[in-house]
C-alpha atoms as a PDB file:
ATOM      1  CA  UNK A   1       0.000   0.000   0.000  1.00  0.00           C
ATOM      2  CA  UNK A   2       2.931   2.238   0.778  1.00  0.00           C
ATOM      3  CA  UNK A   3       4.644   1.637  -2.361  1.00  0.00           C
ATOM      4  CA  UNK A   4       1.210   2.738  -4.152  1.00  0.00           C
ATOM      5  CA  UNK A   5       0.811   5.736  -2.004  1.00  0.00           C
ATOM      6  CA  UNK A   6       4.435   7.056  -2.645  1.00  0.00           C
ATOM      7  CA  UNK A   7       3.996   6.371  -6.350  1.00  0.00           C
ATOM      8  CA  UNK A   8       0.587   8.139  -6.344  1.00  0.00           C
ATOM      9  CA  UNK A   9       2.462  11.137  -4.761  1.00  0.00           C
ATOM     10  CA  UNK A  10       5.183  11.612  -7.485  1.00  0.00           C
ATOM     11  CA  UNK A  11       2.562  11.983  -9.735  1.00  0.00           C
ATOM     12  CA  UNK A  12       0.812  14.767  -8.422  1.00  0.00           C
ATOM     13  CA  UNK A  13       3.955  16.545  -7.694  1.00  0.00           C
ATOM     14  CA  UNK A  14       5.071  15.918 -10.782  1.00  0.00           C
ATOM     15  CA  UNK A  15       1.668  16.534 -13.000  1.00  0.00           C
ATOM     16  CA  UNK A  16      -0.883  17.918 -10.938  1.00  0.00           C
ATOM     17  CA  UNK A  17       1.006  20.150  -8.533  1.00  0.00           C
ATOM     18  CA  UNK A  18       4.022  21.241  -9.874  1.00  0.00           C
ATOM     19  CA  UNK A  19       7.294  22.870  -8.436  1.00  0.00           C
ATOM     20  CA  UNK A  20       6.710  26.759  -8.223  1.00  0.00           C
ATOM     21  CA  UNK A  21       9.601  28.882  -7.215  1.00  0.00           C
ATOM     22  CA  UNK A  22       8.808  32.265  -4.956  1.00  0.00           C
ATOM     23  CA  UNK A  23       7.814  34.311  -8.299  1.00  0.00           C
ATOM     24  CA  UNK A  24       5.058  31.854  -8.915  1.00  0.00           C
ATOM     25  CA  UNK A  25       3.668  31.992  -5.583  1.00  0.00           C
ATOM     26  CA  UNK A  26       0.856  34.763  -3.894  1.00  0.00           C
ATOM     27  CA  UNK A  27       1.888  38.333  -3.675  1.00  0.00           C
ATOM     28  CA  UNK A  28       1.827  38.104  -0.007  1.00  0.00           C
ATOM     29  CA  UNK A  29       4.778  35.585  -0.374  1.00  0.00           C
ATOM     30  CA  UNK A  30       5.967  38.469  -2.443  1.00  0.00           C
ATOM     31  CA  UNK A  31       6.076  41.071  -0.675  1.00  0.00           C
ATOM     32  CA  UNK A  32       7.522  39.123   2.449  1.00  0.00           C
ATOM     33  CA  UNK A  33      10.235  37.984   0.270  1.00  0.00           C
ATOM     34  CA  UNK A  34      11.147  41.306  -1.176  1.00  0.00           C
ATOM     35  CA  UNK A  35      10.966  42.929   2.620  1.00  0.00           C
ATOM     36  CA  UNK A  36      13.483  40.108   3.666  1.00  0.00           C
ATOM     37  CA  UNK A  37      15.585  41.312   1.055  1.00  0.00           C
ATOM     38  CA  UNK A  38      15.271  44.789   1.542  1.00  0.00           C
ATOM     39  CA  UNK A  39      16.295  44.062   5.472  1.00  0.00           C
ATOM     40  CA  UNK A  40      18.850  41.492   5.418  1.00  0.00           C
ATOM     41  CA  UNK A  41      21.819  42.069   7.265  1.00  0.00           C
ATOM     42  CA  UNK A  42      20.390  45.386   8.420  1.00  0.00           C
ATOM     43  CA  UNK A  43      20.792  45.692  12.585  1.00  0.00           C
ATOM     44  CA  UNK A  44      19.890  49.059  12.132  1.00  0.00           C
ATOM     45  CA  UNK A  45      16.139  49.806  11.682  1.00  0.00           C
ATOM     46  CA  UNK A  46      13.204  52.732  11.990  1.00  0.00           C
ATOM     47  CA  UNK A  47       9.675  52.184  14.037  1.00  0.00           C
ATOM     48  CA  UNK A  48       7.617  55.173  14.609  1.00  0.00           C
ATOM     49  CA  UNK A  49      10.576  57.852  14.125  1.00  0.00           C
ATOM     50  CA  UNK A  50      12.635  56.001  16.724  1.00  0.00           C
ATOM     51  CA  UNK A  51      16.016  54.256  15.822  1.00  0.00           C
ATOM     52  CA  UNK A  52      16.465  50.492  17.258  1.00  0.00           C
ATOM     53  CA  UNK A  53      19.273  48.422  16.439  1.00  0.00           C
ATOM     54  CA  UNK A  54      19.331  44.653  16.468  1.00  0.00           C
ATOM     55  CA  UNK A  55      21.974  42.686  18.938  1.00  0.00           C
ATOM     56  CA  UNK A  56      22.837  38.843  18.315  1.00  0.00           C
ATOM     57  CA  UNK A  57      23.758  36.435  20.720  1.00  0.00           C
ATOM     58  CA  UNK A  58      26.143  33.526  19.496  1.00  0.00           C
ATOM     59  CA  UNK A  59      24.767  30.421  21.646  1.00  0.00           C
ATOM     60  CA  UNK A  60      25.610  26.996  22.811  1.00  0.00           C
ATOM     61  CA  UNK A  61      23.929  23.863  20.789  1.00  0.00           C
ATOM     62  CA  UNK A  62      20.763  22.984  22.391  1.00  0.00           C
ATOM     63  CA  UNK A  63      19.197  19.731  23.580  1.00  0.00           C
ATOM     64  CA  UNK A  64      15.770  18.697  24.748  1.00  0.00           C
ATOM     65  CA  UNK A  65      16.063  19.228  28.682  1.00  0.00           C
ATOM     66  CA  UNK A  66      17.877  22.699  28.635  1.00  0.00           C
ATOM     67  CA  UNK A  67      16.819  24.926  31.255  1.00  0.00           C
ATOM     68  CA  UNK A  68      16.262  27.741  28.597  1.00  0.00           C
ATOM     69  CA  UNK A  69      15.321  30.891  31.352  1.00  0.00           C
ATOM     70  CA  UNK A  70      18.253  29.904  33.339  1.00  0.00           C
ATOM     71  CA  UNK A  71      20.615  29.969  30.277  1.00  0.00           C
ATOM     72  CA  UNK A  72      19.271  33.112  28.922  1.00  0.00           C
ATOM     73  CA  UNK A  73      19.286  34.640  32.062  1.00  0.00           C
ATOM     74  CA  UNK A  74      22.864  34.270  33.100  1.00  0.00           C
ATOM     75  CA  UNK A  75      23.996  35.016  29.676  1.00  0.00           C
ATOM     76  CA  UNK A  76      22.032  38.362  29.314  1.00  0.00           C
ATOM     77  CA  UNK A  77      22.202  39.237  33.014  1.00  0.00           C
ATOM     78  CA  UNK A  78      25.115  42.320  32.210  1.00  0.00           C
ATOM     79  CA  UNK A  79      24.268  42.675  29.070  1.00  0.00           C
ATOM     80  CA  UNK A  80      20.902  44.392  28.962  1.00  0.00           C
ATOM     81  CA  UNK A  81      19.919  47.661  29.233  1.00  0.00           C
ATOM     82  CA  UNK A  82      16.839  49.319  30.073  1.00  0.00           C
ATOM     83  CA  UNK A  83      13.777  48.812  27.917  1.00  0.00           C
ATOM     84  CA  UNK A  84      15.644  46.233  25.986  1.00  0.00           C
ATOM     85  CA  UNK A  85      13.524  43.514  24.005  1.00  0.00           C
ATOM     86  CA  UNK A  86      14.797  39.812  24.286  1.00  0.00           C
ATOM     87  CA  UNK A  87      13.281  37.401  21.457  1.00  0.00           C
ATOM     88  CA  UNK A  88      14.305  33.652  21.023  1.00  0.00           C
ATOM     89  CA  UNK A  89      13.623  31.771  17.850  1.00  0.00           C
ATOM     90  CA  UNK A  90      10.707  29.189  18.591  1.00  0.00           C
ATOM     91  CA  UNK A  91      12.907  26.260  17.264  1.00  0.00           C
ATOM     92  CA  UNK A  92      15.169  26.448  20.155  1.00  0.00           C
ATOM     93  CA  UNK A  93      12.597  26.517  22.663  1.00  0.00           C
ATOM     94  CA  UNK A  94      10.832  23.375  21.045  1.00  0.00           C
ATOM     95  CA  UNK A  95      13.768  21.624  20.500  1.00  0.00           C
ATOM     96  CA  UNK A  96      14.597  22.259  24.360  1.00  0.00           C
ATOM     97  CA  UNK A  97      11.229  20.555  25.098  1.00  0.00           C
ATOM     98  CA  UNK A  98      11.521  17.261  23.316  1.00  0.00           C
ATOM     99  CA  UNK A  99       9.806  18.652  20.383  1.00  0.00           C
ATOM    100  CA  UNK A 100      12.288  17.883  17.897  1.00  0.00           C
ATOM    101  CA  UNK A 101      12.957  14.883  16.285  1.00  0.00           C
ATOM    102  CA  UNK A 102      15.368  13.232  13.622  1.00  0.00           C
ATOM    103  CA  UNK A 103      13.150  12.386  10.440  1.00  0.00           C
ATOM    104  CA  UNK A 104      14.444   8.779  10.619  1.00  0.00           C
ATOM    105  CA  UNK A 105      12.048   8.658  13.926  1.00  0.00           C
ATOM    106  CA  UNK A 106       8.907   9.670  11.530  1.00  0.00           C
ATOM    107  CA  UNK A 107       6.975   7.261  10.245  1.00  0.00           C
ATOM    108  CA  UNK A 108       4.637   8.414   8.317  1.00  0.00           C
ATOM    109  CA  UNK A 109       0.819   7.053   7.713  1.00  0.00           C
ATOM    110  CA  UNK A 110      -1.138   6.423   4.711  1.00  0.00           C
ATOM    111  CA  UNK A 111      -3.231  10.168   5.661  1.00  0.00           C
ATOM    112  CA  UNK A 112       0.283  11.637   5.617  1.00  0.00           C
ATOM    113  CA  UNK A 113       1.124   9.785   1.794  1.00  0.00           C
ATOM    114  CA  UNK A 114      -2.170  11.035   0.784  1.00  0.00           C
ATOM    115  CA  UNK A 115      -2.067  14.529   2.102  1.00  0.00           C
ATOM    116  CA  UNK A 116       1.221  16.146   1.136  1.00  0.00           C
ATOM    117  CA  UNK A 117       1.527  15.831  -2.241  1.00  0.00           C
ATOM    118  CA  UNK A 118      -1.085  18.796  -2.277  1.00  0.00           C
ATOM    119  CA  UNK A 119       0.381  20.810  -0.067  1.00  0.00           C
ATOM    120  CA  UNK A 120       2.232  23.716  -2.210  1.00  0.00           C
ATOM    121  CA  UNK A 121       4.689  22.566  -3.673  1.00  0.00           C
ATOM    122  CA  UNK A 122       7.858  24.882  -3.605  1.00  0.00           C
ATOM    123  CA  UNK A 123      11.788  25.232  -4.664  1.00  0.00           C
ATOM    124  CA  UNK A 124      12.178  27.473  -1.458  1.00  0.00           C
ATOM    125  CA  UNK A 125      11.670  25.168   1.304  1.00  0.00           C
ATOM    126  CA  UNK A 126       9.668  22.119   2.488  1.00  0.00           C
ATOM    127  CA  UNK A 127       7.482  22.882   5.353  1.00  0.00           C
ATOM    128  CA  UNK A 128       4.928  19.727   5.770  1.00  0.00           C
ATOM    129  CA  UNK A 129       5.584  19.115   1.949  1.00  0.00           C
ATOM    130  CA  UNK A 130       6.733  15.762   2.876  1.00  0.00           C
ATOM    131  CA  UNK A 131       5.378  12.727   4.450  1.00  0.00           C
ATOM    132  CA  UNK A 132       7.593  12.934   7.394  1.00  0.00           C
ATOM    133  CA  UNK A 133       6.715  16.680   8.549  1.00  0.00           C
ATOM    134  CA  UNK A 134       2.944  15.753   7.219  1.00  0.00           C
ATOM    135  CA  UNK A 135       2.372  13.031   9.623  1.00  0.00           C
ATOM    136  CA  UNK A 136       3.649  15.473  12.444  1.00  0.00           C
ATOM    137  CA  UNK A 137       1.580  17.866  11.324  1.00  0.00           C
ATOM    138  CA  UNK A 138      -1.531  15.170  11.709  1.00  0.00           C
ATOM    139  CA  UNK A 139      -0.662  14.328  15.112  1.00  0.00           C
ATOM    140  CA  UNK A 140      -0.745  17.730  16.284  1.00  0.00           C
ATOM    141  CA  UNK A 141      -4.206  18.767  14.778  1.00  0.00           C
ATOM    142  CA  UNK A 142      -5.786  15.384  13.293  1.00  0.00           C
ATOM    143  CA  UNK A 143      -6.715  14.177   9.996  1.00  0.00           C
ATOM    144  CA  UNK A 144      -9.976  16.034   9.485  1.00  0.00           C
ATOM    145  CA  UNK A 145      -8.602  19.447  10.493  1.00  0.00           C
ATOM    146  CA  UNK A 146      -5.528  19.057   8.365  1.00  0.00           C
ATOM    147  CA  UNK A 147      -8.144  17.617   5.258  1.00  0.00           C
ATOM    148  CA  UNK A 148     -10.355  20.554   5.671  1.00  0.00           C
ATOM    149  CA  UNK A 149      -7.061  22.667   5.845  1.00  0.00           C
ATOM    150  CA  UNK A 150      -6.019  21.454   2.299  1.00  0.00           C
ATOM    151  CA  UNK A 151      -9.402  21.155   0.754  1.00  0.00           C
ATOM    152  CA  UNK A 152      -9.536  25.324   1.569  1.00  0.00           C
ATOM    153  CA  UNK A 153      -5.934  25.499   0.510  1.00  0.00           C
ATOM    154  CA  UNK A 154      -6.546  24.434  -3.112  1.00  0.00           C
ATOM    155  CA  UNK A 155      -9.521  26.393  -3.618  1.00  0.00           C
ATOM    156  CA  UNK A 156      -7.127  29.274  -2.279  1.00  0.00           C
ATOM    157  CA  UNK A 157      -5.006  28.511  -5.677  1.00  0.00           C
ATOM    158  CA  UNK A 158      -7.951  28.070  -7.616  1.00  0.00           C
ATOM    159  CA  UNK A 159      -9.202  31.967  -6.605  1.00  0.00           C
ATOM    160  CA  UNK A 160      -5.767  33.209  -6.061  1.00  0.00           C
ATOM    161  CA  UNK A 161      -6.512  33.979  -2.818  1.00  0.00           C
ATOM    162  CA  UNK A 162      -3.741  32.939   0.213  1.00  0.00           C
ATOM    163  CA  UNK A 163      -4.136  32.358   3.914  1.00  0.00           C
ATOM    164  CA  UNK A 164      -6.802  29.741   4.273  1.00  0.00           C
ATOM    165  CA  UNK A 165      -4.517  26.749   5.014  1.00  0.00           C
ATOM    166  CA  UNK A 166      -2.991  28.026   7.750  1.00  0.00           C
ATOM    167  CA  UNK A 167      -5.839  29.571   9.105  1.00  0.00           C
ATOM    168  CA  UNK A 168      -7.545  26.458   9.991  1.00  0.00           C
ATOM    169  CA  UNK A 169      -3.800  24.207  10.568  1.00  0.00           C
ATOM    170  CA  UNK A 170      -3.114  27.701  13.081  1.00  0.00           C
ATOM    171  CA  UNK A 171       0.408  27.761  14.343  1.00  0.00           C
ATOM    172  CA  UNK A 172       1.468  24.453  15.768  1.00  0.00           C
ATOM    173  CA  UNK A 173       1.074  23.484  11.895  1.00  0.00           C
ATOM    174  CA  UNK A 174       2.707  26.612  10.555  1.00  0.00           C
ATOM    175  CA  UNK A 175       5.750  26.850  12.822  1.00  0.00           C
ATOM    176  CA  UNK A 176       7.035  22.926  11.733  1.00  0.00           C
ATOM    177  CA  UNK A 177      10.752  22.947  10.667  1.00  0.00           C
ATOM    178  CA  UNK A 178      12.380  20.511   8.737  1.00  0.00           C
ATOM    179  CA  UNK A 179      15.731  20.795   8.949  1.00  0.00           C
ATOM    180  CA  UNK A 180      17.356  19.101   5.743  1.00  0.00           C
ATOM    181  CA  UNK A 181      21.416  18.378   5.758  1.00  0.00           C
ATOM    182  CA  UNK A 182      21.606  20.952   8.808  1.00  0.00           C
ATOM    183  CA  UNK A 183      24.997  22.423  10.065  1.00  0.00           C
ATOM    184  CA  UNK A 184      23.965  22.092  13.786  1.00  0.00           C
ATOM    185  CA  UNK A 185      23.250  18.319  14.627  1.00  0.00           C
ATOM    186  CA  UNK A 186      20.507  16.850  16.600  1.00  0.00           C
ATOM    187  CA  UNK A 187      20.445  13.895  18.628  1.00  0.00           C
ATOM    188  CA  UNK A 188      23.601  12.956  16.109  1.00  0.00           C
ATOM    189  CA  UNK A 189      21.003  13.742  12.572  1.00  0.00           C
ATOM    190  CA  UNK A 190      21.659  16.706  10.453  1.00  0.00           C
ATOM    191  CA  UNK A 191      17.805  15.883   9.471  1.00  0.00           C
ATOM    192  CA  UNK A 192      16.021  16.687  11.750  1.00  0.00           C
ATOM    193  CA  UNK A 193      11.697  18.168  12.301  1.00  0.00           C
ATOM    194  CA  UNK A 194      10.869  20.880  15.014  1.00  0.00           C
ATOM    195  CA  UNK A 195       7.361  21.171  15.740  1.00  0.00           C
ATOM    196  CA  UNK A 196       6.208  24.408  17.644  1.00  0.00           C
ATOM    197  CA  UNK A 197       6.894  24.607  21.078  1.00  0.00           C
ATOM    198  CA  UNK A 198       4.496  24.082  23.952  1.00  0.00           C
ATOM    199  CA  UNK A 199       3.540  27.464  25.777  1.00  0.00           C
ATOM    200  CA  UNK A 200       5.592  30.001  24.196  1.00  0.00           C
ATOM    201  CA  UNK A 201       3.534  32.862  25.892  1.00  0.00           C
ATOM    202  CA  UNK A 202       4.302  30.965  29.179  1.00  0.00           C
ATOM    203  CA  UNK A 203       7.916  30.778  28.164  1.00  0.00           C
ATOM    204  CA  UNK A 204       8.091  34.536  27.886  1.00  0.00           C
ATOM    205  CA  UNK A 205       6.437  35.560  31.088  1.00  0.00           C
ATOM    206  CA  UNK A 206       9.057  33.209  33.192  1.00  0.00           C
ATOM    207  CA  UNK A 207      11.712  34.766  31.374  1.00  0.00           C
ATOM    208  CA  UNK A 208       9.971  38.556  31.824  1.00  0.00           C
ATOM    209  CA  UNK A 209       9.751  37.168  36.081  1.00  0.00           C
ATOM    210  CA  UNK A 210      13.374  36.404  35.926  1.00  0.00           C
ATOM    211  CA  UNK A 211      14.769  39.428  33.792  1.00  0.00           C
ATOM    212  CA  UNK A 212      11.765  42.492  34.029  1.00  0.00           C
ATOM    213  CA  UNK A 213      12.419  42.492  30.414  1.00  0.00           C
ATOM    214  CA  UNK A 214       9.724  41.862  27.628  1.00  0.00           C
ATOM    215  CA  UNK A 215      10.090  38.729  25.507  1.00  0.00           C
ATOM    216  CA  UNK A 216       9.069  36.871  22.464  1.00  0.00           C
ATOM    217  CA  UNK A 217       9.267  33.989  21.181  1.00  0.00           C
ATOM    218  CA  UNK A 218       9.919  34.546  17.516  1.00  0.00           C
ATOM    219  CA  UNK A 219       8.970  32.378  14.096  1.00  0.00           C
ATOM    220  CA  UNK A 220      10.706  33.962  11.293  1.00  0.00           C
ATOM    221  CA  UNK A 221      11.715  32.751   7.751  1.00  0.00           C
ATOM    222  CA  UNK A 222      12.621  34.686   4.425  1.00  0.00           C
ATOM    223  CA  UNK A 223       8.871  35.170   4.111  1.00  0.00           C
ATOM    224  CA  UNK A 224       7.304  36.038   6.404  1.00  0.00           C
ATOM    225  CA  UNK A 225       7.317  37.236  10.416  1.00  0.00           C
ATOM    226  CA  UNK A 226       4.952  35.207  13.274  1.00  0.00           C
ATOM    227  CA  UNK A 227       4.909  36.088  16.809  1.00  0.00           C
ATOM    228  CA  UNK A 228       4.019  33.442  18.956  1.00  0.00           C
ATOM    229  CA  UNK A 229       4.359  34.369  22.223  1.00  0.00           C
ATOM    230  CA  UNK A 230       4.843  37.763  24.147  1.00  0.00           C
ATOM    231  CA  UNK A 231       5.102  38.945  27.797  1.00  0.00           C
ATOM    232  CA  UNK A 232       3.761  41.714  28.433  1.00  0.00           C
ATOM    233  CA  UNK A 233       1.112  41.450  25.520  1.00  0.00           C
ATOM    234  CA  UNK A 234       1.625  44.710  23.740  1.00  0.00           C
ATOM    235  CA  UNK A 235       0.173  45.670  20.194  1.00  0.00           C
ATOM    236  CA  UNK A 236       2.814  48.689  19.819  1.00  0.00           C
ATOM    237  CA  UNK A 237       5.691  46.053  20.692  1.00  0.00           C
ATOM    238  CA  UNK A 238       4.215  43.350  18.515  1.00  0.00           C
ATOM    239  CA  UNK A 239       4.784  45.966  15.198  1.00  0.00           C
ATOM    240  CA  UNK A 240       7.918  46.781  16.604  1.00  0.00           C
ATOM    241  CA  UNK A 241       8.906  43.596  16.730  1.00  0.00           C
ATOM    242  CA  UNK A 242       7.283  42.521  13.163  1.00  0.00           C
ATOM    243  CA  UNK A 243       9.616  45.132  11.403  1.00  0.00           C
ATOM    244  CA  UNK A 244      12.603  43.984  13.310  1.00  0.00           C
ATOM    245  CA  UNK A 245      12.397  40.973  12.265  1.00  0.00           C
ATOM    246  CA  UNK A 246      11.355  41.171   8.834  1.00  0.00           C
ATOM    247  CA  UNK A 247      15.383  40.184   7.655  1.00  0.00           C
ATOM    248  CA  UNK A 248      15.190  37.105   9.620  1.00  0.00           C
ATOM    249  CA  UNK A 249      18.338  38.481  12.253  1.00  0.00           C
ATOM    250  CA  UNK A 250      18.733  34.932  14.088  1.00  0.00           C
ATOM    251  CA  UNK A 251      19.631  33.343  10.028  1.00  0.00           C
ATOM    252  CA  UNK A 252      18.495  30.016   8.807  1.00  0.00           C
ATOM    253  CA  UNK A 253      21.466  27.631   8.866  1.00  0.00           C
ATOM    254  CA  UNK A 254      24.391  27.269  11.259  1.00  0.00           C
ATOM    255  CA  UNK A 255      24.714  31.512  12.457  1.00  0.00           C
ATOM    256  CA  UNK A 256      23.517  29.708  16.107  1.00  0.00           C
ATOM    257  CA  UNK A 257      22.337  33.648  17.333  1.00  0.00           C
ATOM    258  CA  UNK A 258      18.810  32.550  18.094  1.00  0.00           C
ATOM    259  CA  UNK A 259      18.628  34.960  20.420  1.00  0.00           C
ATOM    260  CA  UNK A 260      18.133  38.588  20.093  1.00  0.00           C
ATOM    261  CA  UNK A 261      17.754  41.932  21.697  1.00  0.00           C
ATOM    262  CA  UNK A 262      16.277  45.091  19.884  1.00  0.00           C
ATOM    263  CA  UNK A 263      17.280  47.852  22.057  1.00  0.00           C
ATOM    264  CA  UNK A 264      16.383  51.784  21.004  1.00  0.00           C
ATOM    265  CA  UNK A 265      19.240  54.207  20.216  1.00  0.00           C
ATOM    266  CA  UNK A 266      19.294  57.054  22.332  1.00  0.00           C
ATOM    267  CA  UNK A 267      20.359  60.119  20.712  1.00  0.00           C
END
């Protein structure tokens, strides 16, 4: 049944639902890729006639049991000032719960084989594009959800309309990594799948207790910006921190600066 399933898949990714590279995709995707572009490598940046500037922290390799707050803690403890913003990158933070693991661990289900080959299929990255990160993606919201999710999804394409999937998947299906032929190791793989952590807005108000600084907890790619967690909630700060992070600061691959203040410029 497998070996049907797979060869059913190759099909419609090859005839049905064809490789598209960023150009092809929504204007939203766009726009967010242009504004990475635009922002990329700047640590220098305007928000509401203010000037902020963008400070990386070079880390240690995480591991699921880390004691995160204590970690960030005693590295930023002389190193902030005040008003400072701290954000972590919500891969770290699941991987530090046990939500990461190698793609050798994933076995995928027949819903998974029959699911992803629909799922938009890009040059640009992989998201739950694959069985492995599919199946994940199942046993955090279930089949139906995720079947409703795509049926939406391809009458998105159909319309040229954008946003429906992920409405209905919400974030634990949005912030999956997968992690292909990755610099920084996991449990000994270099492929590895991150699922969204657990909590993040509980995350950031232990860290807040602990530091009296507001935090984030930070999804960000070359396309586009998510905020999934923040103590104190604040609408101003959650702009701030959307143009901040619109050139993806804490990188993609093997930078390991997952962690990062935005602190205003005093003139």
């Amino acid at each position: 049944m497998v070996t049907i399933l797979k060869l059913y898949a190759k099909i419609v990714r090859k005839y049905l639902n064809r490789p598209k590279t960023i150009k092809k995709m929504h204007a939203v995707l766009n726009r967010g890729y242009e504004e990475f572009l635009e922002n990329k490598n700047k640590n220098i940046f305007e928000f509401e006639g203010k000037r902020y500037k963008i400070i990386k922290f070079k880390t240690i390799i995480f591991k699921k049991g880390d004691n995160l707050v204590k970690y960030m803690k005693e590295l930023l403890s002389d190193k902030l000032e005040k008003n400072d913003i701290i954000t972590i990158a919500e891969s770290i933070l699941g991987i530090t719960q046990g939500r990461a693991y190698p793609v050798e661990q994933i076995i995928p289900s027949k819903w998974a084989y029959f699911i992803y080959p629909w799922i938009s299929n890009v040059t640009y990255g992989t998201g739950i594009g694959m069985p492995e990160t599919m199946e994940c993606a199942i046993r955090e919201i279930g089949v139906k959800r995720m079947l409703k999710a795509t049926i939406f999804g391809a009458f998105d394409r159909i319309t040229n309309k954008h946003g429906s999937f992920y409405k209905i998947t919400g974030p634990l299906v949005k912030s999956i990594d997968y992690k292909k032929n990755h610099p920084v190791p996991y449990k000994n793989s270099h492929n590895y799948i991150v699922l969204s952590p657990s909590d993040p807005c509980g995350f950031c108000k232990k860290l807040f207790e602990e530091t009296n600084h507001s935090t984030a907890v930070i999804d960000a790619n070359n396309l586009s910006v998510e905020i999934l967690g923040l103590f104190p909630p604040n609408s101003r700060m959650e702009n701030l921190l959307m143009k901040a992070m619109k050139g993806n600061p804490a990188g993609q691959d093997d930078e390991r600066r997952p962690i990062i203040v935005i602190r205003e410029i005093k003139e």
